[in-house]
C-alpha atoms as a PDB file:
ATOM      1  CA  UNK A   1     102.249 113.693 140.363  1.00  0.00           C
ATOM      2  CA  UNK A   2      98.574 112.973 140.588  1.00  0.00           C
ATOM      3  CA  UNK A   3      96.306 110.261 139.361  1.00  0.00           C
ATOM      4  CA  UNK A   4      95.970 111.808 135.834  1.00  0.00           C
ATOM      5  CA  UNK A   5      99.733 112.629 135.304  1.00  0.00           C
ATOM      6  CA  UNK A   6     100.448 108.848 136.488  1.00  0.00           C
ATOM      7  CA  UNK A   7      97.417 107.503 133.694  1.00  0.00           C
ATOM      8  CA  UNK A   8      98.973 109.983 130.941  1.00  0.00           C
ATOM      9  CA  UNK A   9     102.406 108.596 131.905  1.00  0.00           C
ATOM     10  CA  UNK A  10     101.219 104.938 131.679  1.00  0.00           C
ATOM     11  CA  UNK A  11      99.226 105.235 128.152  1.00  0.00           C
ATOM     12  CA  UNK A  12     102.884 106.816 126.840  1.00  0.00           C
ATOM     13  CA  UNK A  13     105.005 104.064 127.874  1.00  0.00           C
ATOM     14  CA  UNK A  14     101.828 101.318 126.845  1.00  0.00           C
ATOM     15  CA  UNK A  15     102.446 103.475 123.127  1.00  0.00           C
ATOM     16  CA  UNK A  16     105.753 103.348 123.031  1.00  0.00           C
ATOM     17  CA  UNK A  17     106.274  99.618 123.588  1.00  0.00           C
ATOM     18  CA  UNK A  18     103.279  98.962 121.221  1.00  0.00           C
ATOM     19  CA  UNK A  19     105.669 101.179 118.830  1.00  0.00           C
ATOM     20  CA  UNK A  20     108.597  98.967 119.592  1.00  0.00           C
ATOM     21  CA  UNK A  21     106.624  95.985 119.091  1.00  0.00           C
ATOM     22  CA  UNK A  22     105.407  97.105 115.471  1.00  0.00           C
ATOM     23  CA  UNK A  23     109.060  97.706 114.387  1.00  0.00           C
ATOM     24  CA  UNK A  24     110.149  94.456 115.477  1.00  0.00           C
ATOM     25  CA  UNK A  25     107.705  92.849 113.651  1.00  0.00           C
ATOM     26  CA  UNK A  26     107.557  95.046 110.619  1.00  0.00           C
ATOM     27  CA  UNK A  27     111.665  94.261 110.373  1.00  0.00           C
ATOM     28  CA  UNK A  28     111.195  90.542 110.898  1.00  0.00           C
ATOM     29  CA  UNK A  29     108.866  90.449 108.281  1.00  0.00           C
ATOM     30  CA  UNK A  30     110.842  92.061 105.782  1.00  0.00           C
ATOM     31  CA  UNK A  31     113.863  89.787 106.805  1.00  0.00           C
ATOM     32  CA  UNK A  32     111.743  86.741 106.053  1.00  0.00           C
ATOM     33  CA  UNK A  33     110.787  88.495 102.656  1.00  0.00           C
ATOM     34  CA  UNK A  34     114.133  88.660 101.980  1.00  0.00           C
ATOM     35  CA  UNK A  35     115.139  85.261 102.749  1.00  0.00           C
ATOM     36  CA  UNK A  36     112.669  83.022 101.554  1.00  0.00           C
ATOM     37  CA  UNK A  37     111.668  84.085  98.174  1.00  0.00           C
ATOM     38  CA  UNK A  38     115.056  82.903  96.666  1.00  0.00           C
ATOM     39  CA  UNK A  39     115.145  79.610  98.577  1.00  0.00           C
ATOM     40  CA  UNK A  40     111.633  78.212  98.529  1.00  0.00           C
ATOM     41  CA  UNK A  41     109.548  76.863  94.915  1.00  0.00           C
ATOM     42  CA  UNK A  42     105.971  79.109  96.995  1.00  0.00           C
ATOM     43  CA  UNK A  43     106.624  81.927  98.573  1.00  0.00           C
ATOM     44  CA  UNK A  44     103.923  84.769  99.675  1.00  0.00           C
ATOM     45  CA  UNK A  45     105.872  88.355  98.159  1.00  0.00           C
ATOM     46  CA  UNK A  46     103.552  90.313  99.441  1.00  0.00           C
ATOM     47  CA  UNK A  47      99.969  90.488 100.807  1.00  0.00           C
ATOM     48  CA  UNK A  48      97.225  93.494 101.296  1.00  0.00           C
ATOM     49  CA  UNK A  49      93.821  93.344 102.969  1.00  0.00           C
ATOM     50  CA  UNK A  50      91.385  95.516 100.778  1.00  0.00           C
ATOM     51  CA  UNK A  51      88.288  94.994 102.421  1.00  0.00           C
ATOM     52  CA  UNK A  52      86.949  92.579 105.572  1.00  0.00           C
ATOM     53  CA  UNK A  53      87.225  88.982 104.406  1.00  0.00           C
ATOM     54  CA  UNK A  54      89.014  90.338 101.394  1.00  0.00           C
ATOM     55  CA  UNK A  55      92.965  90.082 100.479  1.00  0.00           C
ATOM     56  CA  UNK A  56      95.424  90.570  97.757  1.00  0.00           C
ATOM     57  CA  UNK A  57      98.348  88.329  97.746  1.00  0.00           C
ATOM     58  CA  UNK A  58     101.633  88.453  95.015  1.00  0.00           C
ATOM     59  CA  UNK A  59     102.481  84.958  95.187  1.00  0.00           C
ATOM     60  CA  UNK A  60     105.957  83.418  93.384  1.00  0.00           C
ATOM     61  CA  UNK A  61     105.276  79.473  91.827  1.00  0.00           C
ATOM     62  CA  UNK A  62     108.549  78.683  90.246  1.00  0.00           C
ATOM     63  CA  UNK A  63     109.906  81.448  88.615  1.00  0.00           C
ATOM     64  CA  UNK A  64     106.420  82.814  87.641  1.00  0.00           C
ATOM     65  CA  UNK A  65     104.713  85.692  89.603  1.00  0.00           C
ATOM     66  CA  UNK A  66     100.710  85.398  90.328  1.00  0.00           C
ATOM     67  CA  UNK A  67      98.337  87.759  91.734  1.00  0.00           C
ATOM     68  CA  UNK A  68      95.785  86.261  93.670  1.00  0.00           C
ATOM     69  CA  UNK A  69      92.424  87.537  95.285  1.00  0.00           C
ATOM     70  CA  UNK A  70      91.299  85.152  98.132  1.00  0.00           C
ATOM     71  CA  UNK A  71      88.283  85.878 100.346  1.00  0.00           C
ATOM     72  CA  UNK A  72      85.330  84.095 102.584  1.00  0.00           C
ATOM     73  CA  UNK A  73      86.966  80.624 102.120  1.00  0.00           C
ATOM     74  CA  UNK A  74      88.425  81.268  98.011  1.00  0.00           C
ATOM     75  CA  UNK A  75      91.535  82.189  96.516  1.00  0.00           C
ATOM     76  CA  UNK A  76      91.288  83.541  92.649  1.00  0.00           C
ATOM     77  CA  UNK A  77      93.901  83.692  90.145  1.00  0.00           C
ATOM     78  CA  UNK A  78      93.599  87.468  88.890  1.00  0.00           C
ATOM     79  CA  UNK A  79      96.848  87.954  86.756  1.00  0.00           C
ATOM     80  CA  UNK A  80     100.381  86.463  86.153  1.00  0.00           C
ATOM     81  CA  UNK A  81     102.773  89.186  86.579  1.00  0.00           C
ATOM     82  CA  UNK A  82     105.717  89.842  85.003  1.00  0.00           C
ATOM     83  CA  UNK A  83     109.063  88.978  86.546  1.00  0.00           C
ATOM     84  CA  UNK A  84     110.329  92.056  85.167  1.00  0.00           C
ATOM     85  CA  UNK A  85     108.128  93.966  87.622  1.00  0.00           C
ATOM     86  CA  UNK A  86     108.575  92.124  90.830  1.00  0.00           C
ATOM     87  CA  UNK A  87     112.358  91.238  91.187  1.00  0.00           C
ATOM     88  CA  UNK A  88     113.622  95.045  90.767  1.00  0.00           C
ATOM     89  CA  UNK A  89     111.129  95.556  94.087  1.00  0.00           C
ATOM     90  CA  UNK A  90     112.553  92.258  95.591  1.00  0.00           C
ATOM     91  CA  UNK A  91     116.142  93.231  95.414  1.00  0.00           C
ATOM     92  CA  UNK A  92     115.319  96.836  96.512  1.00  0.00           C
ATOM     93  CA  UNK A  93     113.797  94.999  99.774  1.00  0.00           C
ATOM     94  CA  UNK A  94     116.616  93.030  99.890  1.00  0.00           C
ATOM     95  CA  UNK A  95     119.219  96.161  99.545  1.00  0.00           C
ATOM     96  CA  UNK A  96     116.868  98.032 102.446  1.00  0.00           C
ATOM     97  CA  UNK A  97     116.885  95.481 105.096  1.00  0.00           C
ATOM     98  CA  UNK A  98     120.420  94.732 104.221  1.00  0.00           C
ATOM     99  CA  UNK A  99     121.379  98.375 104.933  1.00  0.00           C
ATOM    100  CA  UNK A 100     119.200  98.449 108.017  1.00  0.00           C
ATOM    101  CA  UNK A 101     120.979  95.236 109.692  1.00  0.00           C
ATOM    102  CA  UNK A 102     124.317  97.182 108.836  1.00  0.00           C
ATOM    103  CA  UNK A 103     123.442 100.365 110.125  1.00  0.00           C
ATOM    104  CA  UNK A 104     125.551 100.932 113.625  1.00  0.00           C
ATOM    105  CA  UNK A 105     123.440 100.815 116.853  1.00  0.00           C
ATOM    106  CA  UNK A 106     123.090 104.354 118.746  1.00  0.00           C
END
């Protein structure tokens, strides 16, 4: 195997652990999701980057749902959500991660 098949081989395995690395992280992620928003009085749901400097976050205060807009050092309130809109989402998380820890190991 030459210099280019041993380069090719390297940026593979350099991808596939990057791959790896993404799914653990993605799955923790969702785990903490899962765990927090019941057990905490702030939790982050769910946040988005739209543009540089610019992010949209679903926070829970309480029992009330908030979408706020934060950028360049501010947060804005944009709308209250409904709880009726967020939970259903929340316990589908909940029911996907759940089924993903359960699922057997090949």
């Amino acid at each position: 195997m030459g210099f280019i098949g041993q380069y090719i081989l390297a940026l593979l395995v350099v991808g596939l652990m990057l791959f790896g690395l993404y799914s653990v992280v993605r799955a923790l992620g969702r785990g903490r999701l899962v765990s927090s928003t019941d057990r905490r009085l702030i939790t982050v749901v769910e946040s988005t980057f739209l543009a540089q400097n610019t992010t949209l976050h679903v926070v829970k205060a309480g029992e009330r749902y908030y979408m706020l807009g934060g950028g360049s050092g501010h947060v804005n309130t944009l709308a209250e959500i409904p709880a009726e809109q967020v939970e259903p989402w929340l316990r589908e998380q909940r029911n996907l991660f759940l089924k993903q820890l359960r699922k057997p190991q090949s």
